[in-house]
C-alpha atoms as a PDB file:
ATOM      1  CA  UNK A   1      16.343 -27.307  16.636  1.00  0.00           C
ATOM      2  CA  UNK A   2      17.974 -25.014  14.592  1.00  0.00           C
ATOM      3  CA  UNK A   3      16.511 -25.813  11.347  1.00  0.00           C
ATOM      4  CA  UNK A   4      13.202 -24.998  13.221  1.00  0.00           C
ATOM      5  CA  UNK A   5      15.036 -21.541  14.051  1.00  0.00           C
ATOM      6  CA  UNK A   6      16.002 -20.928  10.469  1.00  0.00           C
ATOM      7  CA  UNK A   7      12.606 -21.758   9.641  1.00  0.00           C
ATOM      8  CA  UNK A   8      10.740 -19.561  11.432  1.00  0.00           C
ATOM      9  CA  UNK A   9      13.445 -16.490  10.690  1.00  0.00           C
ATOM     10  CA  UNK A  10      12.772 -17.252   7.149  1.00  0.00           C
ATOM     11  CA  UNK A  11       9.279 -16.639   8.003  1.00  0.00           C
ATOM     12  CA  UNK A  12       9.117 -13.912  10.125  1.00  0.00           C
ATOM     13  CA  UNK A  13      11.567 -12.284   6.815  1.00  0.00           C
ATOM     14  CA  UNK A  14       9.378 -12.945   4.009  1.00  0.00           C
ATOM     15  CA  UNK A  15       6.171 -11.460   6.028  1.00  0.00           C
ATOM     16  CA  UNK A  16       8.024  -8.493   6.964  1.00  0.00           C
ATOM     17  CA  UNK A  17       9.337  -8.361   2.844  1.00  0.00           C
ATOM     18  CA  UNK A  18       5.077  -8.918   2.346  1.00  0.00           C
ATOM     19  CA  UNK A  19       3.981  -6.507   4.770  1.00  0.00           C
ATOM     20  CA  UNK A  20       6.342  -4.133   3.068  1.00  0.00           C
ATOM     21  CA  UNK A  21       5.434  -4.494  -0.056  1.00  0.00           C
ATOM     22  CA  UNK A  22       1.955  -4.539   0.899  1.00  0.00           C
ATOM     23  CA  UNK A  23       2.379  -1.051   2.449  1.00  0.00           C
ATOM     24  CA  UNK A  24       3.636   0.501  -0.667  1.00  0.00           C
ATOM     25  CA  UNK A  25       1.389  -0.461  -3.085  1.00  0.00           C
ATOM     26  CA  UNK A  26      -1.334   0.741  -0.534  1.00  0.00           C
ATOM     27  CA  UNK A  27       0.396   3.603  -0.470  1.00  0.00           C
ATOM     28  CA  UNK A  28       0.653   4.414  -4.301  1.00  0.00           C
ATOM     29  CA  UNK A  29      -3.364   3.216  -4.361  1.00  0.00           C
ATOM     30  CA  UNK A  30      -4.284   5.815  -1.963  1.00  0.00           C
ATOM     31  CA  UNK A  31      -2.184   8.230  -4.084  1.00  0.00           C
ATOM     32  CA  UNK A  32      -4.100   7.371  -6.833  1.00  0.00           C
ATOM     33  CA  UNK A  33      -7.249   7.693  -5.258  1.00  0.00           C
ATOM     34  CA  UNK A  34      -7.235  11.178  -3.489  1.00  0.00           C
ATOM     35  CA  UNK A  35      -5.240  12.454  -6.962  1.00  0.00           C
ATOM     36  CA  UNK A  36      -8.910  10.820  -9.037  1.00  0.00           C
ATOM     37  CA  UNK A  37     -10.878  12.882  -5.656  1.00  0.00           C
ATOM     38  CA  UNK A  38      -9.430  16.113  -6.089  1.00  0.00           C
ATOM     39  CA  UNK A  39      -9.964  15.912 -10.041  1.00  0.00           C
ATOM     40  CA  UNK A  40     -13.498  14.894  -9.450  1.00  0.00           C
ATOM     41  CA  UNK A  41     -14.227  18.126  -6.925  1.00  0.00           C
ATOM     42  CA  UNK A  42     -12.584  20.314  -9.726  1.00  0.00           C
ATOM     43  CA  UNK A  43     -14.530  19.642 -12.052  1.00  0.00           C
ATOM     44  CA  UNK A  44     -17.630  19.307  -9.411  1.00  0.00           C
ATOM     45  CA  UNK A  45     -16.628  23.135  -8.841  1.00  0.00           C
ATOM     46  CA  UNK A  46     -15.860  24.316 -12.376  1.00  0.00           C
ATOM     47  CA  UNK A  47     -19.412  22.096 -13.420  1.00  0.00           C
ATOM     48  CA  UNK A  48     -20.953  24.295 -10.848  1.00  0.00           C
ATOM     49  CA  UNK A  49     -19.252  27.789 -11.610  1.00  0.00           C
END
């Protein structure tokens, strides 16, 4: 029974360690995107001034 516990801890630590990581390269993608977004209105504007 308690191998089953340490089991399922390890588990439950390596998704949160997955979910985590998950989260910050999301994060640094969406980064990326709204910094290519902004670039493309800029020039969108300057194209159109």
């Amino acid at each position: 029974m308690s191998k089953f516990s340490g089991f399922k801890l390890a588990i439950i630590l390596t998704s949160f360690i997955a979910v985590f990581y998950l989260g910050l390269s999301g994060k640094f993608a969406l980064l990326e995107f709204f910094e290519l977004k902004t670039l493309e209105m800029r020039f969108k504007i300057r194209g159109e001034i």
